[in-house]
C-alpha atoms as a PDB file:
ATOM      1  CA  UNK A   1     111.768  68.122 -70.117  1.00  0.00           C
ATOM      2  CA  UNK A   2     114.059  65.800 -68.551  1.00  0.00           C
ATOM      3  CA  UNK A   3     118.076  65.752 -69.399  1.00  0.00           C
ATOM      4  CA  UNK A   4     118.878  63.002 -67.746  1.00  0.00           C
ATOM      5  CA  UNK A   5     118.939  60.443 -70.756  1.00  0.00           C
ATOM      6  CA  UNK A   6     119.296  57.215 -68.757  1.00  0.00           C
ATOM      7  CA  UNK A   7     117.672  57.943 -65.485  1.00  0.00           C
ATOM      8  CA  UNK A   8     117.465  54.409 -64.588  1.00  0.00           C
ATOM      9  CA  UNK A   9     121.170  53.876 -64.725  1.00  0.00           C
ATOM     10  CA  UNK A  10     121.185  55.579 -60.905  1.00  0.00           C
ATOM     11  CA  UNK A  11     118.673  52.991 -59.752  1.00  0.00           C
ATOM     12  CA  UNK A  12     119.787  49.756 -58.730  1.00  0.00           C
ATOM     13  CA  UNK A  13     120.369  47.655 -56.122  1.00  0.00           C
ATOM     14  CA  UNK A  14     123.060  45.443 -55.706  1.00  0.00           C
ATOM     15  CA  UNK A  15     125.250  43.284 -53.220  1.00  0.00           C
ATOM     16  CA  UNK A  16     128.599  41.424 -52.544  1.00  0.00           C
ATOM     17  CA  UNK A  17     129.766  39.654 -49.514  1.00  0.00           C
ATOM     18  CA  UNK A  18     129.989  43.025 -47.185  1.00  0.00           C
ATOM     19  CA  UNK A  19     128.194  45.353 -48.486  1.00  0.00           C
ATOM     20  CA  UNK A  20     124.963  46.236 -49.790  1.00  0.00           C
ATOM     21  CA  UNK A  21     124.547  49.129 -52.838  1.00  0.00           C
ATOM     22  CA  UNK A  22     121.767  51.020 -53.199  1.00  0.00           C
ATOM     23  CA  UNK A  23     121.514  54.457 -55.788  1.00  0.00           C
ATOM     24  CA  UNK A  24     120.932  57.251 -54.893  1.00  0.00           C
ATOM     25  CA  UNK A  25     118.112  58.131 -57.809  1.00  0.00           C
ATOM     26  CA  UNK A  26     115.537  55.267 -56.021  1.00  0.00           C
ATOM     27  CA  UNK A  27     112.779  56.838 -54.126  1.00  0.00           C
ATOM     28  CA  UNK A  28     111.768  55.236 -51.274  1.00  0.00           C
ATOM     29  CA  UNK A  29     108.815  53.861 -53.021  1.00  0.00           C
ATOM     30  CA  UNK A  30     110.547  52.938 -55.385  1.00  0.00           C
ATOM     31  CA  UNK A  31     112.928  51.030 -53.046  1.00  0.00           C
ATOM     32  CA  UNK A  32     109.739  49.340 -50.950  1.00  0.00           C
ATOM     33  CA  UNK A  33     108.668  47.945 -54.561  1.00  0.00           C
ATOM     34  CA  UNK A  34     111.986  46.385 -55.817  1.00  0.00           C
ATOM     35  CA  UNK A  35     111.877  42.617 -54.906  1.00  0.00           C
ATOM     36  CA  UNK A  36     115.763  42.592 -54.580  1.00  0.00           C
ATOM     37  CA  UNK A  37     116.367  45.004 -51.461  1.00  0.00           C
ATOM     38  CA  UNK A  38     116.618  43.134 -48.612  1.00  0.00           C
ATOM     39  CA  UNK A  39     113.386  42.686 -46.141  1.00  0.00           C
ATOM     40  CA  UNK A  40     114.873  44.136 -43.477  1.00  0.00           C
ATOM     41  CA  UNK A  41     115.929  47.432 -44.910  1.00  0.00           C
ATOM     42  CA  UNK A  42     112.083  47.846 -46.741  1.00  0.00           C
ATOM     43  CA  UNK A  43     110.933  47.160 -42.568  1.00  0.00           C
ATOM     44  CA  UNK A  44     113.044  49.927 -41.615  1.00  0.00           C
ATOM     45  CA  UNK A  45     112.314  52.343 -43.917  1.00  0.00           C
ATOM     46  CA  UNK A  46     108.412  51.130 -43.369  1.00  0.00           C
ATOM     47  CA  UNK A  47     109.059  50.739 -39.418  1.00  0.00           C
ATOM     48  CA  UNK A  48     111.046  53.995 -38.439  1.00  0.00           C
ATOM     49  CA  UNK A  49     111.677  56.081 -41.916  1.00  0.00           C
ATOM     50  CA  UNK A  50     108.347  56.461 -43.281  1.00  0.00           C
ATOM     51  CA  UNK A  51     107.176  58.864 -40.650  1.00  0.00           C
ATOM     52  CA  UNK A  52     109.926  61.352 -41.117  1.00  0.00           C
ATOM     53  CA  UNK A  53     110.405  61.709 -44.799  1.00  0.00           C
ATOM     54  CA  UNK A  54     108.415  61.476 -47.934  1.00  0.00           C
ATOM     55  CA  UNK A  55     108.487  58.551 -49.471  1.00  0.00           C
ATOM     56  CA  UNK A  56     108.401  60.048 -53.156  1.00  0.00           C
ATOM     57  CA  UNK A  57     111.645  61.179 -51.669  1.00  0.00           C
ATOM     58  CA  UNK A  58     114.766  59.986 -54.125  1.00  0.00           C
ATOM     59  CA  UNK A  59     118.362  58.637 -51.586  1.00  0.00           C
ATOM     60  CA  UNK A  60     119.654  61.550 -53.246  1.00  0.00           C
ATOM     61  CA  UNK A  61     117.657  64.323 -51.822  1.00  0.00           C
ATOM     62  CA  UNK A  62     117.449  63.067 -48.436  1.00  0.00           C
ATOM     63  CA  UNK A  63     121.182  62.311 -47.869  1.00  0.00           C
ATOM     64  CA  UNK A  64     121.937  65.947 -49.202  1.00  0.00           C
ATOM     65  CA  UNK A  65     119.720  67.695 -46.769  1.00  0.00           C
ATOM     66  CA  UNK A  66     119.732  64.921 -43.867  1.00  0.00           C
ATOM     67  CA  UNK A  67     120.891  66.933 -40.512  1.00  0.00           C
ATOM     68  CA  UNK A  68     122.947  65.285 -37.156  1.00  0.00           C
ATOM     69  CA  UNK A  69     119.499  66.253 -35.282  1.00  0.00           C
ATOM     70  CA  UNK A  70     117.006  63.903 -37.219  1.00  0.00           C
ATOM     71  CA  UNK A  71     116.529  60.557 -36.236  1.00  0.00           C
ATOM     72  CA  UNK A  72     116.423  59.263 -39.585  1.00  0.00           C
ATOM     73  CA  UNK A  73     120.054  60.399 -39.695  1.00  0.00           C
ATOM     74  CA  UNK A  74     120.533  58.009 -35.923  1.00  0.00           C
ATOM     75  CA  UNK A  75     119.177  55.290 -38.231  1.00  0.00           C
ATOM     76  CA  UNK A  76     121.725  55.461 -40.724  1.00  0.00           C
ATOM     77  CA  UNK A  77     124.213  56.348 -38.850  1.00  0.00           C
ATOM     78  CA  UNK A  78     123.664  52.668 -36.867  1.00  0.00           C
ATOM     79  CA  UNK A  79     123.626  50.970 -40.687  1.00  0.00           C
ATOM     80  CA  UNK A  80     127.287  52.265 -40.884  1.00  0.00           C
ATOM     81  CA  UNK A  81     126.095  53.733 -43.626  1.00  0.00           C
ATOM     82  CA  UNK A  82     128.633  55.513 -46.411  1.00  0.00           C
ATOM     83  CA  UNK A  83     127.879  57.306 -49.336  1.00  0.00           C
ATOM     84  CA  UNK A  84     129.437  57.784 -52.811  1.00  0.00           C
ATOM     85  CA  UNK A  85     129.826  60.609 -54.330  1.00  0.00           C
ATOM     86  CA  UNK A  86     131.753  62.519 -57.218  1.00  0.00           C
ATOM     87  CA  UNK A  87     132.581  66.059 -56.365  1.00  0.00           C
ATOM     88  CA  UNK A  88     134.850  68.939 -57.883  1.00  0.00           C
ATOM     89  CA  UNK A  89     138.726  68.165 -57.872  1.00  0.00           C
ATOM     90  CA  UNK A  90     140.481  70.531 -55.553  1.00  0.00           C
ATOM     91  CA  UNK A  91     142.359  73.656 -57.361  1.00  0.00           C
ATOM     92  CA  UNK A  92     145.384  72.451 -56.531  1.00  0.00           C
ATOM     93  CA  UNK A  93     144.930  68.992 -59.087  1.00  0.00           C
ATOM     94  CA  UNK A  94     146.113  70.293 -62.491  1.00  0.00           C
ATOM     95  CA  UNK A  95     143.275  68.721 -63.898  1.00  0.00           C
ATOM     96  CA  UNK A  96     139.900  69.812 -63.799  1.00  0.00           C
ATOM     97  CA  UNK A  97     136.615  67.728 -63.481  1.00  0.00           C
ATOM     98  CA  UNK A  98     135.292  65.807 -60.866  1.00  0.00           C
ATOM     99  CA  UNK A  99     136.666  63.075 -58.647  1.00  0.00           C
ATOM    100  CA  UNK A 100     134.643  60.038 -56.689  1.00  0.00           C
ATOM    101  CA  UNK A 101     134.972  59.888 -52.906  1.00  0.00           C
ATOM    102  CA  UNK A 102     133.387  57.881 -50.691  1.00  0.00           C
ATOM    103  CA  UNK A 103     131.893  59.320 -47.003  1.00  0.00           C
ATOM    104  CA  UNK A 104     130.588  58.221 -43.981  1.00  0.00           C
ATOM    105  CA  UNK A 105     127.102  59.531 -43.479  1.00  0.00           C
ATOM    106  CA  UNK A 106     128.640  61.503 -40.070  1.00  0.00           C
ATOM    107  CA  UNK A 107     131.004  63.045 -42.467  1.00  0.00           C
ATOM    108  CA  UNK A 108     128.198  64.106 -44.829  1.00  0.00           C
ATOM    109  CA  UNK A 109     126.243  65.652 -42.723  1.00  0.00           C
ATOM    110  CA  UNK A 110     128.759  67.789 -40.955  1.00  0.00           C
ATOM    111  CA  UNK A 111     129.239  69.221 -44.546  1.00  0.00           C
ATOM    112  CA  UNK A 112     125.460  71.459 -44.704  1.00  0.00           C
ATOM    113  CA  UNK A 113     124.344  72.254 -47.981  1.00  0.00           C
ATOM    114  CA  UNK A 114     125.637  75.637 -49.187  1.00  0.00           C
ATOM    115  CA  UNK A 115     129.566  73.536 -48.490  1.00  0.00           C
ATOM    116  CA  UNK A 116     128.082  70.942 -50.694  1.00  0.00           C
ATOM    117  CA  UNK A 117     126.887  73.296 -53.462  1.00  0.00           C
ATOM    118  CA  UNK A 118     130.812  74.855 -53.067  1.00  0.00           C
ATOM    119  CA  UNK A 119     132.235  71.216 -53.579  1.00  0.00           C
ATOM    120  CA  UNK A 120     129.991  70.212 -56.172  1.00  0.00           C
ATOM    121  CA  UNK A 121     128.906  67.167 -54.336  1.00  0.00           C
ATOM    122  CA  UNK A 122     126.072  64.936 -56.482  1.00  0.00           C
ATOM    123  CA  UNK A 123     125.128  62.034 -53.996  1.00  0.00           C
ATOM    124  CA  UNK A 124     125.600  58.539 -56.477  1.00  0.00           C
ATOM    125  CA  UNK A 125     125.096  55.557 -54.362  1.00  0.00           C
ATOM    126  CA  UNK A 126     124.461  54.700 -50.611  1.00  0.00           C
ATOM    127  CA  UNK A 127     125.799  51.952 -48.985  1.00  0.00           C
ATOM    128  CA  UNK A 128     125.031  49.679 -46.210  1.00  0.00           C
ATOM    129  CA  UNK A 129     126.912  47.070 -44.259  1.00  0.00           C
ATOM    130  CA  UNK A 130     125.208  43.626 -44.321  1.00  0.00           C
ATOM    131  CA  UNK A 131     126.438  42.920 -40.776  1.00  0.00           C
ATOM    132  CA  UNK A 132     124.989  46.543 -39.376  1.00  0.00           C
ATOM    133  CA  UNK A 133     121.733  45.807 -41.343  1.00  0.00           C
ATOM    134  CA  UNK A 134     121.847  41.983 -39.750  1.00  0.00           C
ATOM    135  CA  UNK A 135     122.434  43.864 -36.219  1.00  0.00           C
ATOM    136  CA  UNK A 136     119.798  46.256 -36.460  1.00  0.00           C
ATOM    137  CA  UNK A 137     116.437  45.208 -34.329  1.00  0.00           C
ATOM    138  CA  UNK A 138     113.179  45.939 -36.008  1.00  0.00           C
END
């Protein structure tokens, strides 16, 4: 049974003048079947993603366990992408919980898996710059 009570409250897709915000609970499917994500980004991940992940794949999943040596992870990395996430608050904050930081997808993937277990890390949201995205050549 699933916990998760609102599931659908970590999918959506949306946009402002820089920046476009994608979370990270869409599959890829998912993502190729929402009439608001842009073209482009559905001919990417049709064009040069598709081959090297699953497309039942959730953002989530495959930003946790993306590696520097894939080339899905070149792909991103040329989409400037960043990626929200909330993660434990160091021991020295007096307060405990968890706090909302935003990295780079380099930065994310130098940290591998068993770090991001350490830290807590739960991948929320990816996001993409509108001018990388307009750069990129399909």
């Amino acid at each position: 049974m699933n916990n998760i009570v609102n599931e659908d409250d970590f999918k959506y897709f949306m946009q402002d003048i820089e920046r476009n915000y994608f979370g990270a609970r869409y599959s890829y499917n998912e993502l190729l079947n929402n009439e608001m994500v842009p073209f482009k980004f559905k001919t990417i991940i049709s064009k040069y993603l598709k081959d090297d992940i699953d497309l039942g794949a959730t953002l989530e999943s495959h930003l946790y366990y993306m590696t520097t040596d894939t080339y899905d992870y070149q792909i991103y990395k040329q989409l400037k992408a960043r990626v929200r996430v909330s993660q434990y608050k160091n021991e020295k904050d007096s307060s405990k919980g968890f706090k909302e930081k935003i990295y780079k997808i380099e930065e994310l993937v130098r940290i591998d898996s068993l770090e991001k277990e350490e830290k807590g890390i739960i991948i929320r949201e990816m996001i993409i710059s509108k001018l990388a995205l307009f750069a990129f050549s399909v």
